[in-house]
PDB file of N, CA and C in Angstrom:
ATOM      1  N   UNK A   1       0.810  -1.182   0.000  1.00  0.00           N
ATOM      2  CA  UNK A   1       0.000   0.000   0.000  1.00  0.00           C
ATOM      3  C   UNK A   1       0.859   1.254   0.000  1.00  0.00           C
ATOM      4  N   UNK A   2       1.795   1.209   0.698  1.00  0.00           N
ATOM      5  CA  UNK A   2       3.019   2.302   0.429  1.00  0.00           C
ATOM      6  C   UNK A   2       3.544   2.347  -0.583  1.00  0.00           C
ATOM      7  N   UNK A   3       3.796   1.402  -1.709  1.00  0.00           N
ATOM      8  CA  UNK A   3       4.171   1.450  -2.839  1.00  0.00           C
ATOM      9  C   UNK A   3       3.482   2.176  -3.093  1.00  0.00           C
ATOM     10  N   UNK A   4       2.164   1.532  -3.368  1.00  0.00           N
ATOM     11  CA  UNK A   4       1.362   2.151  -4.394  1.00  0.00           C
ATOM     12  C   UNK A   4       0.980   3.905  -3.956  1.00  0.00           C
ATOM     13  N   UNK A   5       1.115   4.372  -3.020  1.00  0.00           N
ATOM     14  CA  UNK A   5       1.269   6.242  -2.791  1.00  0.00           C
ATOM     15  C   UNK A   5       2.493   6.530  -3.308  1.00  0.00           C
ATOM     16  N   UNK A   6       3.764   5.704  -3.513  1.00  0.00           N
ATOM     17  CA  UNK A   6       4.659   6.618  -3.266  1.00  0.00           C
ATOM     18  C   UNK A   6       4.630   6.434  -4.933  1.00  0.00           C
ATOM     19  N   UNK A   7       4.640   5.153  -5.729  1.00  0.00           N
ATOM     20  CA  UNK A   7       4.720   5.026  -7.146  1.00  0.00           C
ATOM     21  C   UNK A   7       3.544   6.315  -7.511  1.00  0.00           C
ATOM     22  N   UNK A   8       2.494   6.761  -6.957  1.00  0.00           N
ATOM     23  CA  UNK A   8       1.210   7.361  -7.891  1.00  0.00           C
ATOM     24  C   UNK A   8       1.775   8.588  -7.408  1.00  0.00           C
ATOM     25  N   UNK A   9       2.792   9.232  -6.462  1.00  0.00           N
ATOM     26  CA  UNK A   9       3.445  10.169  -6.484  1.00  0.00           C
ATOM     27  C   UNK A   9       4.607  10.229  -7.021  1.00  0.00           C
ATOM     28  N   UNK A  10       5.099   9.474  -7.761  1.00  0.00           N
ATOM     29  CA  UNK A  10       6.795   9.456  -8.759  1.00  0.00           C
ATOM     30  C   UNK A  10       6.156   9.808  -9.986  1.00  0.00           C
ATOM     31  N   UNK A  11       4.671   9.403 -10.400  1.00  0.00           N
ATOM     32  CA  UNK A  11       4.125   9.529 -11.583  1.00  0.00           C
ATOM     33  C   UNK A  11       3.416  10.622 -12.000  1.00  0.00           C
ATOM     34  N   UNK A  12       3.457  11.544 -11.035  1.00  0.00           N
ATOM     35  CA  UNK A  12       2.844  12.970 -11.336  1.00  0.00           C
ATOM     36  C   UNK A  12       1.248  13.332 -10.043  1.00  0.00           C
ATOM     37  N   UNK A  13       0.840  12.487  -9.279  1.00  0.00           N
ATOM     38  CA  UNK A  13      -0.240  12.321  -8.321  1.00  0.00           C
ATOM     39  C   UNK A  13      -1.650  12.726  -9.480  1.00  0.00           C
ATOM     40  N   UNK A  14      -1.872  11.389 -10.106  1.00  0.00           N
ATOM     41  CA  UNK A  14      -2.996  11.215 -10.821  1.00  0.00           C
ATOM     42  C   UNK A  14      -3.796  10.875  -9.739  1.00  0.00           C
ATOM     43  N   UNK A  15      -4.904  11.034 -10.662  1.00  0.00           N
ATOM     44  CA  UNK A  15      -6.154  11.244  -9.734  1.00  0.00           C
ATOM     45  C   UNK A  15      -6.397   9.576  -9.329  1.00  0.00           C
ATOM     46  N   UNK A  16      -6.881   9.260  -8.465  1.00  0.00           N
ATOM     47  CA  UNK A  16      -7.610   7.792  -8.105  1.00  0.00           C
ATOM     48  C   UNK A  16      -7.441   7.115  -8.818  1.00  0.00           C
ATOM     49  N   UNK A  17      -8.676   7.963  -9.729  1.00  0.00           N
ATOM     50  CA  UNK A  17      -9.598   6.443 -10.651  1.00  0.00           C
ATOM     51  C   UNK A  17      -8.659   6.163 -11.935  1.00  0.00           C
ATOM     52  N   UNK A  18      -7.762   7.468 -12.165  1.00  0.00           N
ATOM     53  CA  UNK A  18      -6.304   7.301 -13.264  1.00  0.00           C
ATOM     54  C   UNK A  18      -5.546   6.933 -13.174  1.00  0.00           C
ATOM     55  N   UNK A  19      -5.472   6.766 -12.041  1.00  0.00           N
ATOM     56  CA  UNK A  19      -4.394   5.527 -11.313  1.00  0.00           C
ATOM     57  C   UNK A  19      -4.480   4.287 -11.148  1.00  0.00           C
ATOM     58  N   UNK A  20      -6.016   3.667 -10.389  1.00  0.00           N
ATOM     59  CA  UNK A  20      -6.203   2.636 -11.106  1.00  0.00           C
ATOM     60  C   UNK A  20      -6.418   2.652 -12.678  1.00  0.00           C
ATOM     61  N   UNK A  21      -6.643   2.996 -13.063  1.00  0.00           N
ATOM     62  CA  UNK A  21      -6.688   2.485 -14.717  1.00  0.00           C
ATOM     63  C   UNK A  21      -5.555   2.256 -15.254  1.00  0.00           C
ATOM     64  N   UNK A  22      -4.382   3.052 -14.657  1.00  0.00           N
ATOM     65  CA  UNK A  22      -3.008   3.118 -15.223  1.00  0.00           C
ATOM     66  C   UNK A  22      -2.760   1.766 -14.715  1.00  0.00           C
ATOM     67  N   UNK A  23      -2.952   1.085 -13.330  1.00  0.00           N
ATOM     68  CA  UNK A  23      -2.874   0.473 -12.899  1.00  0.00           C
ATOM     69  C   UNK A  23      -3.427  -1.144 -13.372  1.00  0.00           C
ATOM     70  N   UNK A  24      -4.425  -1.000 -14.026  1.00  0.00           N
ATOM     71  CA  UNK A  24      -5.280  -2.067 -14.489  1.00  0.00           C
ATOM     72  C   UNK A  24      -5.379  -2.350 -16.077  1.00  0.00           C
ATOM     73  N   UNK A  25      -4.659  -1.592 -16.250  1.00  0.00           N
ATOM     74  CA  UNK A  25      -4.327  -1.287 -17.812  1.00  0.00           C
ATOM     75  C   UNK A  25      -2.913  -1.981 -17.774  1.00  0.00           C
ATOM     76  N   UNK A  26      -2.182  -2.286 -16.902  1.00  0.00           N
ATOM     77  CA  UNK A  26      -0.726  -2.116 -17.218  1.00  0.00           C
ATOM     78  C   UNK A  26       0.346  -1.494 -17.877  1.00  0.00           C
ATOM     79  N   UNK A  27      -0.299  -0.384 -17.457  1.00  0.00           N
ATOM     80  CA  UNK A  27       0.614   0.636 -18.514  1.00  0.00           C
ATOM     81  C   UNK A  27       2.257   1.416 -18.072  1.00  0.00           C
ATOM     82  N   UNK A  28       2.440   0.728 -17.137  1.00  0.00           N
ATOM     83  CA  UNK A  28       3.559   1.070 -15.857  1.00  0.00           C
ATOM     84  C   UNK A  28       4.251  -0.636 -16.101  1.00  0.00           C
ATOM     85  N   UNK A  29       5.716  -0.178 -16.687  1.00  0.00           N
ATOM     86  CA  UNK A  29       6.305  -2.032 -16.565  1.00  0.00           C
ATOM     87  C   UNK A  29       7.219  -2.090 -14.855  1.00  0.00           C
ATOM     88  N   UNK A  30       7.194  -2.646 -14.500  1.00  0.00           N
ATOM     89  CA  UNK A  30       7.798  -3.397 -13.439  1.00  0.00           C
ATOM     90  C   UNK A  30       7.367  -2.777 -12.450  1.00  0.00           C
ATOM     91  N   UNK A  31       5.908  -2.616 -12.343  1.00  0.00           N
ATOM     92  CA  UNK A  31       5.175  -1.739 -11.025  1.00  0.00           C
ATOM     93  C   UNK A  31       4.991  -2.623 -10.183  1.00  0.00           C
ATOM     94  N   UNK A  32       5.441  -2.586  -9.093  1.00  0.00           N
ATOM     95  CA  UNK A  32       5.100  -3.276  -7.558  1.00  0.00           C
ATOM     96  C   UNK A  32       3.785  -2.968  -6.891  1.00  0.00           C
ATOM     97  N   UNK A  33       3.426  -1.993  -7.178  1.00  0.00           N
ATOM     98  CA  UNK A  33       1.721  -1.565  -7.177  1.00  0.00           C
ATOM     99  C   UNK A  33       0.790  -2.599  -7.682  1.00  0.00           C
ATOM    100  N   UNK A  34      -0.073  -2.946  -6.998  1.00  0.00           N
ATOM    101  CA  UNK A  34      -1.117  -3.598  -7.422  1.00  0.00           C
ATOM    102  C   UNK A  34      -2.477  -3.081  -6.922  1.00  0.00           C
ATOM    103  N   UNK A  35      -3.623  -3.568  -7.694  1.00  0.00           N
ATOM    104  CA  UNK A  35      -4.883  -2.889  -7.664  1.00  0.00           C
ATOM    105  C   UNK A  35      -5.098  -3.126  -6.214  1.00  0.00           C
ATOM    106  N   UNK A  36      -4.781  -4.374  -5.240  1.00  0.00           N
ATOM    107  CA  UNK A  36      -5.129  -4.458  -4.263  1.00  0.00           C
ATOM    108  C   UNK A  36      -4.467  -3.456  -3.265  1.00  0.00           C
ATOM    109  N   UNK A  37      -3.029  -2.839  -3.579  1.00  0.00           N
ATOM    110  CA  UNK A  37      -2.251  -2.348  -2.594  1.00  0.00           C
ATOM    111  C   UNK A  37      -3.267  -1.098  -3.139  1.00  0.00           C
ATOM    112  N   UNK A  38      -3.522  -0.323  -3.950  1.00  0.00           N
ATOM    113  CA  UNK A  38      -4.345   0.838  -4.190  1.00  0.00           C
ATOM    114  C   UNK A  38      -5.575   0.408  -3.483  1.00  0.00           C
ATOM    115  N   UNK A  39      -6.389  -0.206  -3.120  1.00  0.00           N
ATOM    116  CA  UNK A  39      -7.358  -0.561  -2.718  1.00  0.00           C
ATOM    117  C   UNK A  39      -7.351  -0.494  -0.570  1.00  0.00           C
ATOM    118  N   UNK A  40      -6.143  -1.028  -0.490  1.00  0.00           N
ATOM    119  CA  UNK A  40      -5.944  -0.961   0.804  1.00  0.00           C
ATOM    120  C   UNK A  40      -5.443   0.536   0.979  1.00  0.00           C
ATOM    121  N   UNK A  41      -4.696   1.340   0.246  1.00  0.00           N
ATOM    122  CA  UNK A  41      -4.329   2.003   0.305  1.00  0.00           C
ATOM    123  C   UNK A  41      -5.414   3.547   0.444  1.00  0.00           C
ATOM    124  N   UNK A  42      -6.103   3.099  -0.195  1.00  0.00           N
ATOM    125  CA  UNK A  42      -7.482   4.351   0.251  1.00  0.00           C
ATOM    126  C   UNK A  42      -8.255   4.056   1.159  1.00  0.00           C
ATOM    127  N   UNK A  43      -8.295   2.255   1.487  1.00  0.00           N
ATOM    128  CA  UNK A  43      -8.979   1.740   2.930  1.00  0.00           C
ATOM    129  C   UNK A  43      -8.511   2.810   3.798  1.00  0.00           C
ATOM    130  N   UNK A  44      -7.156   2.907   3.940  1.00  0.00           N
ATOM    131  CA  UNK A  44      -6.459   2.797   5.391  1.00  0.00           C
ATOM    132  C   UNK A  44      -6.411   4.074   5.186  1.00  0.00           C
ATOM    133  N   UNK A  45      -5.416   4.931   4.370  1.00  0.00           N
ATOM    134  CA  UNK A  45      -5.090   6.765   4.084  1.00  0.00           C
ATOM    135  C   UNK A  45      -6.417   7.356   3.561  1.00  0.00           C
ATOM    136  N   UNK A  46      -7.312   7.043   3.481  1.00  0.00           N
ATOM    137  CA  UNK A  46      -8.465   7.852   2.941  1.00  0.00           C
ATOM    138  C   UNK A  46      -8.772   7.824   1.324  1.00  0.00           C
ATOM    139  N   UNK A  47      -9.464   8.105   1.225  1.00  0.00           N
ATOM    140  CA  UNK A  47      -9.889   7.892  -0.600  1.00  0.00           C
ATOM    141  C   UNK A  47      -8.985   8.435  -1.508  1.00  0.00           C
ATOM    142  N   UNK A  48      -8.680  10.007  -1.177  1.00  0.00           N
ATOM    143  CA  UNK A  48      -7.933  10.718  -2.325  1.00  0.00           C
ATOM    144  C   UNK A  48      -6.650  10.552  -0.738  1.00  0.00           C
ATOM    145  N   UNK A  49      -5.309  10.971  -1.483  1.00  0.00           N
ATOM    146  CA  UNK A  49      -4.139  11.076  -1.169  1.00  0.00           C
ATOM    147  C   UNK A  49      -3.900  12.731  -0.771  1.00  0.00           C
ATOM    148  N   UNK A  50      -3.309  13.072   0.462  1.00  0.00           N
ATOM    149  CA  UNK A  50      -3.525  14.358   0.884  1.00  0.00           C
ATOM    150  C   UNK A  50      -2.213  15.211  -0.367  1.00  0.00           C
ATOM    151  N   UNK A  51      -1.388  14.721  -0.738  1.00  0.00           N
ATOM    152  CA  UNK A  51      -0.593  15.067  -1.610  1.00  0.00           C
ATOM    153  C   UNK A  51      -0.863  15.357  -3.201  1.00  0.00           C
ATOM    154  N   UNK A  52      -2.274  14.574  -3.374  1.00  0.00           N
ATOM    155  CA  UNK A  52      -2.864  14.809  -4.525  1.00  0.00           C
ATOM    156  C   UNK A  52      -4.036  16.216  -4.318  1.00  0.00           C
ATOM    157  N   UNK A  53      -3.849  16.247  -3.473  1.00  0.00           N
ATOM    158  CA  UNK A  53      -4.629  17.858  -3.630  1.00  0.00           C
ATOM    159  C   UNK A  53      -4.152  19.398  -3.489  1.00  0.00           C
ATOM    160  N   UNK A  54      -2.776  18.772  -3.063  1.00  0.00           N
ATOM    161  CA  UNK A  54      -1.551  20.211  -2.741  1.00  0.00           C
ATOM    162  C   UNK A  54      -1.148  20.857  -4.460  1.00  0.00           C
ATOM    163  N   UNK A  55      -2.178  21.820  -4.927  1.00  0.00           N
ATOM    164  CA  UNK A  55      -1.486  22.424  -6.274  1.00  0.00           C
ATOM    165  C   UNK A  55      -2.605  22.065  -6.743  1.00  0.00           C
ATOM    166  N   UNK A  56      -3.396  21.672  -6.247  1.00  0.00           N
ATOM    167  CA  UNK A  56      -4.752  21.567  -7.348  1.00  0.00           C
ATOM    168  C   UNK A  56      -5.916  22.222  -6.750  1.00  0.00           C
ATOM    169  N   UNK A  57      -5.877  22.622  -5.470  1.00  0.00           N
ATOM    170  CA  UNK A  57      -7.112  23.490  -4.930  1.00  0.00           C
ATOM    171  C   UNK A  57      -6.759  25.125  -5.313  1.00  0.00           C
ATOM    172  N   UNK A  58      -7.855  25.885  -5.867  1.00  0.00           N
ATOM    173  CA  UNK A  58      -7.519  27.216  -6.466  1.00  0.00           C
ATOM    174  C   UNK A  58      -8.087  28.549  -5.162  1.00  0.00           C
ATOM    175  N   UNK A  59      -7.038  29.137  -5.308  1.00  0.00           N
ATOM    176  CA  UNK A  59      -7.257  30.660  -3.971  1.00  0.00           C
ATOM    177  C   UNK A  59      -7.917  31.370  -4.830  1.00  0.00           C
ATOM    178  N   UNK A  60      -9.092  32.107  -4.200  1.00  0.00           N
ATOM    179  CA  UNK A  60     -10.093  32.579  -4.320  1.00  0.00           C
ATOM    180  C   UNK A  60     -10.130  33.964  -3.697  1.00  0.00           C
ATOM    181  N   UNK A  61      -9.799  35.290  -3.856  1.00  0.00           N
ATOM    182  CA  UNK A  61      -9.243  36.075  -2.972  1.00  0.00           C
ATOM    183  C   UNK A  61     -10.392  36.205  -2.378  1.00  0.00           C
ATOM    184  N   UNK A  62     -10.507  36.923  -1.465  1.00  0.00           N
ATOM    185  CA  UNK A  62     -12.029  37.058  -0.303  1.00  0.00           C
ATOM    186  C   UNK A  62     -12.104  39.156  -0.270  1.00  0.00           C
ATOM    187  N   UNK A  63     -13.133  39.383  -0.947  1.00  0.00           N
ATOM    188  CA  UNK A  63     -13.628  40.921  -1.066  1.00  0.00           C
ATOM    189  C   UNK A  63     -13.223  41.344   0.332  1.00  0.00           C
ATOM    190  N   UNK A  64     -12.294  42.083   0.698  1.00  0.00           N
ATOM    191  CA  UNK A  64     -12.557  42.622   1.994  1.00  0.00           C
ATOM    192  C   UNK A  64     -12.797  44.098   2.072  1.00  0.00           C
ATOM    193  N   UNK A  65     -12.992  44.914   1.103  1.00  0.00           N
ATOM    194  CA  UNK A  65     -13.260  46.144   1.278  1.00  0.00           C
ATOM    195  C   UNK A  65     -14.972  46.005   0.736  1.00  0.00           C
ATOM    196  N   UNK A  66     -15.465  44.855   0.915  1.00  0.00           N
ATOM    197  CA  UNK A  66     -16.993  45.330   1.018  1.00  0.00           C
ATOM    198  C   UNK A  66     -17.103  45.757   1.879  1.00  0.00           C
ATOM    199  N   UNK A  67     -18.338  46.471   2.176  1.00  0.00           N
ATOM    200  CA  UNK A  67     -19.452  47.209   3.385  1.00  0.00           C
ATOM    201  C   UNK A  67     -19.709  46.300   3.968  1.00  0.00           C
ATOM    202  N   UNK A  68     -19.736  46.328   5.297  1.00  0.00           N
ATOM    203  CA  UNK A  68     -20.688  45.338   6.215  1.00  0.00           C
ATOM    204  C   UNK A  68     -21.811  46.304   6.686  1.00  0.00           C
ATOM    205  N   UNK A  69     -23.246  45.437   6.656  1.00  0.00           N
ATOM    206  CA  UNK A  69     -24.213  46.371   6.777  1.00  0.00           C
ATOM    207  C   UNK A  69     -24.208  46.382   8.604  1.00  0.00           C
ATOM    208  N   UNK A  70     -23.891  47.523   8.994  1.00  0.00           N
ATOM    209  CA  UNK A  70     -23.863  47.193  10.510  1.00  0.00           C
ATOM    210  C   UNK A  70     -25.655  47.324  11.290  1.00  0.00           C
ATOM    211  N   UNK A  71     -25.725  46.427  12.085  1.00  0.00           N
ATOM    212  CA  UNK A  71     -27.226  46.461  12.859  1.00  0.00           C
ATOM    213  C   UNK A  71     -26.876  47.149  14.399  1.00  0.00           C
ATOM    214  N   UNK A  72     -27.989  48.122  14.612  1.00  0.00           N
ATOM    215  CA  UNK A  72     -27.643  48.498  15.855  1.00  0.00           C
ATOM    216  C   UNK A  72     -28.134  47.796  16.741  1.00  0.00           C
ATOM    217  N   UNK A  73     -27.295  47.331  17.986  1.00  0.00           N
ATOM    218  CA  UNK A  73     -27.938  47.022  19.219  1.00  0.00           C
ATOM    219  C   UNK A  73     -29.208  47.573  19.747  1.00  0.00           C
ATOM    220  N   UNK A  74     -29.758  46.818  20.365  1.00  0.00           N
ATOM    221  CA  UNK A  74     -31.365  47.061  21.094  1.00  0.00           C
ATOM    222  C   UNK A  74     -31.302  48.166  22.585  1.00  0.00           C
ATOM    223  N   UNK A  75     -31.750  48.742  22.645  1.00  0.00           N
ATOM    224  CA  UNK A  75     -31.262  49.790  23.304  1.00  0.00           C
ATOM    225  C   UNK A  75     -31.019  49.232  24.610  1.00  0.00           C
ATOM    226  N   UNK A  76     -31.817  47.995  24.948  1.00  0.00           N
ATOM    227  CA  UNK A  76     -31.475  47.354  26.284  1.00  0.00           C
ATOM    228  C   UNK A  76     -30.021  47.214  26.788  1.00  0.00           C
ATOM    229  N   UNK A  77     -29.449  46.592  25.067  1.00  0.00           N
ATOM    230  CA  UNK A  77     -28.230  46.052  25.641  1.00  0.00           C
ATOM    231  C   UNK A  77     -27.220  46.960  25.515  1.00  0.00           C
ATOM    232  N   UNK A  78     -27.316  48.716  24.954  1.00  0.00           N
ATOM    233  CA  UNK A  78     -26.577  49.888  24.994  1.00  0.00           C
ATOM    234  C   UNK A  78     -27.023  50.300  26.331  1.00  0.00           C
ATOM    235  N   UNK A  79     -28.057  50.382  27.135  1.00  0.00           N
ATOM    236  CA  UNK A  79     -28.087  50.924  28.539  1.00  0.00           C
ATOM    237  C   UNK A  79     -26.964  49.850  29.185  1.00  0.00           C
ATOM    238  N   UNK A  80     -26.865  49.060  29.197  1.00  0.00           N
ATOM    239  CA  UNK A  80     -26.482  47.982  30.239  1.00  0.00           C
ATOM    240  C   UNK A  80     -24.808  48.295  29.488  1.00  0.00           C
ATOM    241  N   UNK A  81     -24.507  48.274  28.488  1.00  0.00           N
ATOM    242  CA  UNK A  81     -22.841  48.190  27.913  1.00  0.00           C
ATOM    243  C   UNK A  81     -22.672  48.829  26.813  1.00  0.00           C
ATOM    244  N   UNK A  82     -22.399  50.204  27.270  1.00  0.00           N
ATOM    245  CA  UNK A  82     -22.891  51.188  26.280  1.00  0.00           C
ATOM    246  C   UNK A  82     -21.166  51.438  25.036  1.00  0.00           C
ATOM    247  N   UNK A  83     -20.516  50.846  26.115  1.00  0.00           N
ATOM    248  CA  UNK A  83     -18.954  51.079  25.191  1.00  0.00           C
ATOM    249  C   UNK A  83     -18.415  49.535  24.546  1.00  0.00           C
ATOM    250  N   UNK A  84     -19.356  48.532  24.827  1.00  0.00           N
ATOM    251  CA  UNK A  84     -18.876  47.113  24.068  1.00  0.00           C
ATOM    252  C   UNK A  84     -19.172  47.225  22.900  1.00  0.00           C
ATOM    253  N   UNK A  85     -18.506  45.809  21.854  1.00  0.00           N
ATOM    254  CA  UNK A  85     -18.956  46.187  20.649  1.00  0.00           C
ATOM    255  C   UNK A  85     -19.165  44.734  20.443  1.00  0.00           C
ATOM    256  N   UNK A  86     -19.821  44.344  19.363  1.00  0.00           N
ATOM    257  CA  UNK A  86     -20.446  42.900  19.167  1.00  0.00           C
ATOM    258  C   UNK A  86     -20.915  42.364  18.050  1.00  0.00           C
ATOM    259  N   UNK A  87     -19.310  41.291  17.985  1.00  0.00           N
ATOM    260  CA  UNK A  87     -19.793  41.212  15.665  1.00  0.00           C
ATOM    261  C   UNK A  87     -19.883  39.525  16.293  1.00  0.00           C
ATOM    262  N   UNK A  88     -20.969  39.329  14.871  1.00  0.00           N
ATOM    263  CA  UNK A  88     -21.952  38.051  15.023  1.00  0.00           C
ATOM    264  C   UNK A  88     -21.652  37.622  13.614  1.00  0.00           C
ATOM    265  N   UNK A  89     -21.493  36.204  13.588  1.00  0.00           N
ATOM    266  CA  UNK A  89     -21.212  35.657  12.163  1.00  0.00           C
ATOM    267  C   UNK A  89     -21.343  34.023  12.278  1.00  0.00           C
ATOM    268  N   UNK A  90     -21.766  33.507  10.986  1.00  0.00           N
ATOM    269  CA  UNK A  90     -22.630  32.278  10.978  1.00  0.00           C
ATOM    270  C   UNK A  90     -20.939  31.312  10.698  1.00  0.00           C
ATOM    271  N   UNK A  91     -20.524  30.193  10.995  1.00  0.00           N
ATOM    272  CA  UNK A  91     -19.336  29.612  10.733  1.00  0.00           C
ATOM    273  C   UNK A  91     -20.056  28.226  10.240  1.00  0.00           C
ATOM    274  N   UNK A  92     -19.673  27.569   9.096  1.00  0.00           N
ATOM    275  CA  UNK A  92     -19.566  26.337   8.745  1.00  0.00           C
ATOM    276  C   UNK A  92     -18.593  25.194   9.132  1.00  0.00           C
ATOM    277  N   UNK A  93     -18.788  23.971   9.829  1.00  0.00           N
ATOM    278  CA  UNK A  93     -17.972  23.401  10.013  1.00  0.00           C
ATOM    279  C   UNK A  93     -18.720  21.396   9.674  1.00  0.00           C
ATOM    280  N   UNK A  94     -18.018  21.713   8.409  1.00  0.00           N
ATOM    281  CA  UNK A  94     -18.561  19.842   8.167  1.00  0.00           C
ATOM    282  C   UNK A  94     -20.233  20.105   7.883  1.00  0.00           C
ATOM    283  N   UNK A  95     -20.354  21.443   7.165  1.00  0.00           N
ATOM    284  CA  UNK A  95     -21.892  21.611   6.648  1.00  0.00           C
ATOM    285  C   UNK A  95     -22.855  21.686   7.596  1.00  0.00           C
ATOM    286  N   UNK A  96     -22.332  22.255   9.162  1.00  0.00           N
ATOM    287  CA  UNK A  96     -23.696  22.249  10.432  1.00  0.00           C
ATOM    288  C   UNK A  96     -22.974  23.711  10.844  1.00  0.00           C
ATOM    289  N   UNK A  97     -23.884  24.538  11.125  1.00  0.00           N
ATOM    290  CA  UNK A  97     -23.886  25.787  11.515  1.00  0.00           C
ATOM    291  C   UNK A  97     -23.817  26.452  12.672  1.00  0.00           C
ATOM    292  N   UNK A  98     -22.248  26.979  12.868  1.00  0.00           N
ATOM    293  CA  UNK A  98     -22.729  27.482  14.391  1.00  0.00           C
ATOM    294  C   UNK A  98     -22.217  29.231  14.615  1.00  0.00           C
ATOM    295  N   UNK A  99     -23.089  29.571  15.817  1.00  0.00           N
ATOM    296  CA  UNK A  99     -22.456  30.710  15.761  1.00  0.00           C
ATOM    297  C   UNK A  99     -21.688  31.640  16.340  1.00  0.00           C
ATOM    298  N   UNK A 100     -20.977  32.180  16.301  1.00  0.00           N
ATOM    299  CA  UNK A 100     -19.739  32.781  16.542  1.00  0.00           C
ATOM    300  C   UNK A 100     -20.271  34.029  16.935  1.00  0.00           C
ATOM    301  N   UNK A 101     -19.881  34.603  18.448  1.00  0.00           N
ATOM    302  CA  UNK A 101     -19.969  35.687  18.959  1.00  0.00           C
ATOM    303  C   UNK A 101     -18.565  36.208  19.345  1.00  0.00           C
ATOM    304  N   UNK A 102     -18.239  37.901  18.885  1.00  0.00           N
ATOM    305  CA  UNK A 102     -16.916  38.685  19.981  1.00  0.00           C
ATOM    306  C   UNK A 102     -17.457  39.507  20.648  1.00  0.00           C
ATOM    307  N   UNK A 103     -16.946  40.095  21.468  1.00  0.00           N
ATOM    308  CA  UNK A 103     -17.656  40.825  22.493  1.00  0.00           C
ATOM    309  C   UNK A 103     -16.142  41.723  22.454  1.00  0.00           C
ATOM    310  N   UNK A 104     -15.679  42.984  22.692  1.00  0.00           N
ATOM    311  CA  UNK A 104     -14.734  43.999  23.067  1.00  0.00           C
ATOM    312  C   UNK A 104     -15.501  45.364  23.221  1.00  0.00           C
ATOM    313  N   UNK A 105     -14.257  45.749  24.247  1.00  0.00           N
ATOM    314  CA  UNK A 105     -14.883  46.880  25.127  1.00  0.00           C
ATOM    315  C   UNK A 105     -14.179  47.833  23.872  1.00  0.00           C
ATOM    316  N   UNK A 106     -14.756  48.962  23.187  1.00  0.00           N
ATOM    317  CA  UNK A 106     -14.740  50.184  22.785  1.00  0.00           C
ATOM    318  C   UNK A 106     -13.869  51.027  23.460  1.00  0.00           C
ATOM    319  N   UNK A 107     -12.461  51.813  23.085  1.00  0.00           N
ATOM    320  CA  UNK A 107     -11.962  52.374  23.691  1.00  0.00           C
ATOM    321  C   UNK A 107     -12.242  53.869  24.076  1.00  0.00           C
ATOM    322  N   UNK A 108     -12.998  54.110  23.581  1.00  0.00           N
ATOM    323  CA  UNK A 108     -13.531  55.370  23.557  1.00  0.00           C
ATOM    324  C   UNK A 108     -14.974  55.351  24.465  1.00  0.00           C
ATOM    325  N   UNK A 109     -14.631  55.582  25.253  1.00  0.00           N
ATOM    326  CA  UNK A 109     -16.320  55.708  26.160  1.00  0.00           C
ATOM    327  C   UNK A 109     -17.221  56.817  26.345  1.00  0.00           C
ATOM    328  N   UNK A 110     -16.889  57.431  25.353  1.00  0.00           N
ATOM    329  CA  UNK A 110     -18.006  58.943  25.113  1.00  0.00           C
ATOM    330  C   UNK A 110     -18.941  58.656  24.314  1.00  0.00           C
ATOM    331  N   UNK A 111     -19.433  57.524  24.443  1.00  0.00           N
ATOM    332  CA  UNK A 111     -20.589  57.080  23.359  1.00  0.00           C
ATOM    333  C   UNK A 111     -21.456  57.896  24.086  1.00  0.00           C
ATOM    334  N   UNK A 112     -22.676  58.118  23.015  1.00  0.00           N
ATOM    335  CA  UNK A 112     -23.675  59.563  23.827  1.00  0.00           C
ATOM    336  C   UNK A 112     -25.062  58.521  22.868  1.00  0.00           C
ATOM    337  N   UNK A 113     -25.851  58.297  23.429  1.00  0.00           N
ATOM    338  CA  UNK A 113     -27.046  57.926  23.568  1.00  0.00           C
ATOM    339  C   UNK A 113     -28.200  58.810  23.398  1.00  0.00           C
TER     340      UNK A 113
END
């Protein structure tokens, strides 16, 4: 099973299913790889190879000079903490949603109400 990662990384880190085929095709002479060591080999390390995805995932820059539409606090919670400040944002993790609160004190405490 180590063969067969380290051979499908000497060969350029084809994808899986191009690997078996390369593999089942015999298109590789004196490969020590076999369909079974590829087979155990995604049993045990996971399906895709973490090395087959280094150079193939694309950066996406992230807008940061958009506007954030800011919401004002409820006046309850400006009587009670009139100099905190409080950014709220939804986080994805494994497609279930949770949410993320900061809380910091405002250095400026002349907020006027």
């Amino acid at each position: 099973m180590e063969a067969a990662r380290a051979q499908q990384g000497q060969i350029g880190w084809p994808s899986d299913q191009e690997y078996y085929k390369i593999i089942r095709d015999n298109l590789l002479t004196n490969s020590k790889a076999t369909l079974d060591d590829l087979r155990r080999a995604e049993h045990i390390y996971g399906a895709t190879a973490v090395d087959l995805l280094k150079g193939k995932t694309v950066y996406k820059p992230v807008n940061t000079s958009a506007s954030i539409k800011r919401i004002p606090l409820p006046p309850i919670v400006l009587k009670a903490h009139p100099s905190d400040d409080l950014d709220v944002d939804f986080i994805y993790v494994q497609d279930a949603p949770y949410l993320l609160m900061k809380s910091t004190k405002v250095k400026s405490t002349q907020l006027k109400l």
